[in-house]
C-alpha atoms as a PDB file:
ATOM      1  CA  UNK A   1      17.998 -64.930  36.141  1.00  0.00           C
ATOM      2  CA  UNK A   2      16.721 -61.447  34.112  1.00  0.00           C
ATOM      3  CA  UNK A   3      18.814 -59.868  31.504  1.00  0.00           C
ATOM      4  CA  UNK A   4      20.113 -56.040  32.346  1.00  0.00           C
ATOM      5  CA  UNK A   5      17.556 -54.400  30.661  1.00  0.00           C
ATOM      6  CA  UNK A   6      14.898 -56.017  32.993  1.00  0.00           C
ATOM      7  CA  UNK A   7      17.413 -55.211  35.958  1.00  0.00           C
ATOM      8  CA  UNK A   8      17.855 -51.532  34.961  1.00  0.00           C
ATOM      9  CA  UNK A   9      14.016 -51.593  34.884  1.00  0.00           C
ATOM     10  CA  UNK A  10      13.572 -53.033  38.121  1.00  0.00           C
ATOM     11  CA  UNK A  11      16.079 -50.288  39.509  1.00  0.00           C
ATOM     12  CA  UNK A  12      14.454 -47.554  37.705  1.00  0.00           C
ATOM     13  CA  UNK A  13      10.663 -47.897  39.148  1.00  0.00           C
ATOM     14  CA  UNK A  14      12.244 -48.874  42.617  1.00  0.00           C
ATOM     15  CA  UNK A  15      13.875 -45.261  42.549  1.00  0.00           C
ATOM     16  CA  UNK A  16      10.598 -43.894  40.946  1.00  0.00           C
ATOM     17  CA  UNK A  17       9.053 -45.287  43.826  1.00  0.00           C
ATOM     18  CA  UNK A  18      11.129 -43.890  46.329  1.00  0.00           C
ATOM     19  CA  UNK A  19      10.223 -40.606  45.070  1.00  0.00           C
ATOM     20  CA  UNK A  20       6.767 -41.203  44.103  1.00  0.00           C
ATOM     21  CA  UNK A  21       5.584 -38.122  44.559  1.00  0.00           C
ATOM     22  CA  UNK A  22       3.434 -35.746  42.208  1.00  0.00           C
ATOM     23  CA  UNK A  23       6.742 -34.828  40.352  1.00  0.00           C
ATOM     24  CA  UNK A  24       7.890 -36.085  37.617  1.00  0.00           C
ATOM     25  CA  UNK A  25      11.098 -37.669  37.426  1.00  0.00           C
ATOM     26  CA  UNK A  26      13.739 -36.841  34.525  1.00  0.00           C
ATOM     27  CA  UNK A  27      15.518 -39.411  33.269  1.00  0.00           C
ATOM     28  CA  UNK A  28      18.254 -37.423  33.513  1.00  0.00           C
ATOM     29  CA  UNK A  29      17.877 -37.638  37.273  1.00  0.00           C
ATOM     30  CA  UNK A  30      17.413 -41.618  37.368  1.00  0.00           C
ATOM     31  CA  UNK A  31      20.365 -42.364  34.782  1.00  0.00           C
ATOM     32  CA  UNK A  32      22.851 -40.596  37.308  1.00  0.00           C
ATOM     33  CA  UNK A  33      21.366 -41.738  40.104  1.00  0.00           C
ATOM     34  CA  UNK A  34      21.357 -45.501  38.993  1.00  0.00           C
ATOM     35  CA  UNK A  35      24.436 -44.847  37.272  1.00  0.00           C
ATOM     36  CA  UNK A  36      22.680 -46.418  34.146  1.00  0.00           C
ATOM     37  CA  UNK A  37      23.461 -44.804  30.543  1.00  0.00           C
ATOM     38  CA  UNK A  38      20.928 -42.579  29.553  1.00  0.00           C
ATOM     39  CA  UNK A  39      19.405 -43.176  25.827  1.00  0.00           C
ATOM     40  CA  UNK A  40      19.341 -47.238  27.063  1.00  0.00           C
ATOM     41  CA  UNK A  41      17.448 -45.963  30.464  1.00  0.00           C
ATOM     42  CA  UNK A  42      15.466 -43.790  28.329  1.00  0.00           C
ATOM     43  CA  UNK A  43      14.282 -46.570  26.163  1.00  0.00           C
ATOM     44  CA  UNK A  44      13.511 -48.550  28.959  1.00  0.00           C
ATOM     45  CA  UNK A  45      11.460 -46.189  30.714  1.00  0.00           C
ATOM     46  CA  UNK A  46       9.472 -45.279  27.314  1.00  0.00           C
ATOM     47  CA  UNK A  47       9.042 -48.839  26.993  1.00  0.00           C
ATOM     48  CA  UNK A  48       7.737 -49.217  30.902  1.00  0.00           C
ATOM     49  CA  UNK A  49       5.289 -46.254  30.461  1.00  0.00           C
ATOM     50  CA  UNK A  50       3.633 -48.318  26.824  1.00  0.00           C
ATOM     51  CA  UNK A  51       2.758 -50.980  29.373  1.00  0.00           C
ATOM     52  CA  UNK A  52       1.109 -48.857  31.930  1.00  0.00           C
ATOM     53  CA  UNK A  53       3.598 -49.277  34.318  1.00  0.00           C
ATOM     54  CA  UNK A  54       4.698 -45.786  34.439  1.00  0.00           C
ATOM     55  CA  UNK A  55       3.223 -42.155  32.992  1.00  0.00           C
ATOM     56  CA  UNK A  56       5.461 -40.491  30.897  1.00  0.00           C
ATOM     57  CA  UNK A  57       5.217 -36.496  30.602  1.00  0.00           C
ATOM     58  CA  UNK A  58       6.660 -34.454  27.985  1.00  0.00           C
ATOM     59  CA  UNK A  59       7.979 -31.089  27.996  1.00  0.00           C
ATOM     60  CA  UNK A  60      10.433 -28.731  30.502  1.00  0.00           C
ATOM     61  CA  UNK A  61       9.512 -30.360  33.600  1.00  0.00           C
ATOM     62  CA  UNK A  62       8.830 -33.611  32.055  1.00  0.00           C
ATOM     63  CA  UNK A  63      10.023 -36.712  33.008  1.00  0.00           C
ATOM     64  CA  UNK A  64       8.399 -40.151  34.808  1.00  0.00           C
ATOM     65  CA  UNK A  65       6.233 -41.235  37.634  1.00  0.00           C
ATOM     66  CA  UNK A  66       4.752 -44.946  38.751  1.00  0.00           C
ATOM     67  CA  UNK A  67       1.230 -45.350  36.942  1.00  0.00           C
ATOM     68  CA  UNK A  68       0.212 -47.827  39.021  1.00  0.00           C
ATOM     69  CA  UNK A  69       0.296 -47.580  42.970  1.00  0.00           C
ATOM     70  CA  UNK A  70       3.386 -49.551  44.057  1.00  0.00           C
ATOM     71  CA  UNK A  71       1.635 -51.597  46.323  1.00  0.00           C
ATOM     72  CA  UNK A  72      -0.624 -52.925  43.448  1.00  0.00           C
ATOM     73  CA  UNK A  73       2.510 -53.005  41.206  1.00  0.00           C
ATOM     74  CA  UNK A  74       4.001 -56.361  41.340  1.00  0.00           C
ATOM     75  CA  UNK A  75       7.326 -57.437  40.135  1.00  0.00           C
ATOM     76  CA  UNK A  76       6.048 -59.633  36.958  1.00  0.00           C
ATOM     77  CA  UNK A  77       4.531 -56.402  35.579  1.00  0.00           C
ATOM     78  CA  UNK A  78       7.877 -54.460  35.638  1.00  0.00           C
ATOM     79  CA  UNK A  79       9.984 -57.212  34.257  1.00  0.00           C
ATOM     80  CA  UNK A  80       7.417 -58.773  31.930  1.00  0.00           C
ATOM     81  CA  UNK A  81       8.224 -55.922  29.286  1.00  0.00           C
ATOM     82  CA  UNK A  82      11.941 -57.060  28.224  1.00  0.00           C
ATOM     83  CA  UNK A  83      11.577 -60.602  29.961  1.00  0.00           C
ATOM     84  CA  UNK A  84       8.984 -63.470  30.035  1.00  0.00           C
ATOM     85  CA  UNK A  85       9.332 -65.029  33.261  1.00  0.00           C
ATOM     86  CA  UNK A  86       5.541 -65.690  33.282  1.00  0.00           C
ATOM     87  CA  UNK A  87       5.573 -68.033  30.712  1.00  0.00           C
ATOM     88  CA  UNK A  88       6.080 -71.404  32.537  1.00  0.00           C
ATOM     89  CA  UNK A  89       7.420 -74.625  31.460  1.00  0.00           C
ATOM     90  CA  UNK A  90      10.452 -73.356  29.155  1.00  0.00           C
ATOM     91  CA  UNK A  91      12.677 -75.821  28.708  1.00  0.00           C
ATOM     92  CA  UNK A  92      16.158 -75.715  30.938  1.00  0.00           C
ATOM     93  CA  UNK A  93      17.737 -77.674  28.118  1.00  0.00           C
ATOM     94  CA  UNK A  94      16.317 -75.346  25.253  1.00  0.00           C
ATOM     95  CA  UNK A  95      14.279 -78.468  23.412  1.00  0.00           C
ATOM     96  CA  UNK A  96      10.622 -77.624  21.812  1.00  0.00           C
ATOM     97  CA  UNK A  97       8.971 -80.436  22.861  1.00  0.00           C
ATOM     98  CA  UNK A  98       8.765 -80.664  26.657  1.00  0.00           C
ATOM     99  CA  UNK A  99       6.122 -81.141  28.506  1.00  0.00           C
ATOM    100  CA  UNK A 100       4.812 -83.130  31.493  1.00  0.00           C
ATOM    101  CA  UNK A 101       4.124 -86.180  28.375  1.00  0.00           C
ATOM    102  CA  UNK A 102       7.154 -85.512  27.014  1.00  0.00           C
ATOM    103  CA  UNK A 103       9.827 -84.182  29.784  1.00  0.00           C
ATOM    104  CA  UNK A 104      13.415 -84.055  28.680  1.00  0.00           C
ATOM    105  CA  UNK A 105      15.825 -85.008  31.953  1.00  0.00           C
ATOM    106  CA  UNK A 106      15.450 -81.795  33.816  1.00  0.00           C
ATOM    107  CA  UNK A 107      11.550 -81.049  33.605  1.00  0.00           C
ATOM    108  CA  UNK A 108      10.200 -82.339  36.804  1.00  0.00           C
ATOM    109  CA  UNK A 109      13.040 -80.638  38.928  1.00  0.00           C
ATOM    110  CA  UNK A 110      13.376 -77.522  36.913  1.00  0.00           C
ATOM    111  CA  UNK A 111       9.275 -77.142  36.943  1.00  0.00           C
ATOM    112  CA  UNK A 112       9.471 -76.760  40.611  1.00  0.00           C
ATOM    113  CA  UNK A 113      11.953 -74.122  40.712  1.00  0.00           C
ATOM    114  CA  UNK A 114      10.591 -72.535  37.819  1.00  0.00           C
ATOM    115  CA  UNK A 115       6.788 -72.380  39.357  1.00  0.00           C
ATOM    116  CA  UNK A 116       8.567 -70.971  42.361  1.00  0.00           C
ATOM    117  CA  UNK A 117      10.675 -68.199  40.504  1.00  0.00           C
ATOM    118  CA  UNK A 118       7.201 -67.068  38.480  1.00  0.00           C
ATOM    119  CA  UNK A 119       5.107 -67.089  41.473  1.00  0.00           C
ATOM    120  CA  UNK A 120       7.847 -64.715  43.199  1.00  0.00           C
ATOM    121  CA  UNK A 121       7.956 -62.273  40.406  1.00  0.00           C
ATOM    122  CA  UNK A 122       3.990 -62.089  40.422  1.00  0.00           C
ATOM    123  CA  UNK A 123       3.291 -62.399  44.311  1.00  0.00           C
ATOM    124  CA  UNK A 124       6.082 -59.552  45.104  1.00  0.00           C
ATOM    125  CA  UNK A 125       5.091 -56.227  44.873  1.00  0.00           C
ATOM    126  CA  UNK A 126       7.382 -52.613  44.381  1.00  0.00           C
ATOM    127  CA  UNK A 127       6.347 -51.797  48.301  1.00  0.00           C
ATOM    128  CA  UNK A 128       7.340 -55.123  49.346  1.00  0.00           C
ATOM    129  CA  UNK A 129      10.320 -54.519  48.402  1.00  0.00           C
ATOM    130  CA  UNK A 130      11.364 -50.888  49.888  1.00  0.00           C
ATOM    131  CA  UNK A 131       9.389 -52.272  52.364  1.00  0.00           C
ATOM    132  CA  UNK A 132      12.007 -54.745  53.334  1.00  0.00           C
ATOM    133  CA  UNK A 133      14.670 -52.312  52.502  1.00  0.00           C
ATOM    134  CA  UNK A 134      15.350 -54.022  49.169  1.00  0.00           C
ATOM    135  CA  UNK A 135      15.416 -51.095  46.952  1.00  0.00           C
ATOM    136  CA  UNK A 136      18.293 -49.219  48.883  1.00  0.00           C
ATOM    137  CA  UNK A 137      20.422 -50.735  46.065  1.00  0.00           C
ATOM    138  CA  UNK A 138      18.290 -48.962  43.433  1.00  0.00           C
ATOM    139  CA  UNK A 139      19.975 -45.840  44.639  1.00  0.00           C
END
């Protein structure tokens, strides 16, 4: 459904917000943690912070933290960075052209689902999940 980076990014900012305290978090500490490798977590989190998800500081005792309260910070936000799930209508079967006017076999069924998949990723936020114990796998 979202590629590994968007995964790894989803994990990362679910164990950020597990410790979401006024200390930074290394990425040091989330690569082993997640068991992700490093420079691709690092990338990831760089990329996270450009969006405003997360604040990025430099130095010693540097490392990340969530920007954004994680019970304003929705799913869509996180995974919108490496993967579009916000943009609607994309065809199941790939085509250019499809469109309620011009639907290729799947569009009716696969708008449903697809409606339903985008309105999860925006309607979801980071609390709901360790809320719901969720983010025990982002350990």
């Amino acid at each position: 459904m979202i590629s590994q980076t968007a995964e790894y990014a989803l994990r990362a900012v679910l164990h950020l917000a597990q410790h979401a305290d006024d200390i930074p978090v290394s990425v040091d500490a989330v690569a082993e943690a997640l068991e992700i490798p490093r420079n691709y977590l690092s990338k990831i989190l760089h990329t996270l912070a450009k969006s405003g998800v997360l604040t990025s500081h430099r130095g010693p005792r540097g490392g990340f933290n969530l920007s954004v309260p994680s019970a304003e910070l929705c799913l869509l936000d996180v995974i919108n960075p490496f993967d579009r799930v916000s943009e609607r209508r994309l065809c199941l079967l790939g085509r250019k052209e499809c469109s309620d006017a011009t639907p290729c076999p799947a569009h009716h069924r696969w708008r449903a689902v697809s409606d339903q998949v985008s309105d999860f990723f925006s309607d979801t936020t980071i609390e709901q999940f360790l809320a719901e114990g969720m983010g025990k796998e982002a350990n």
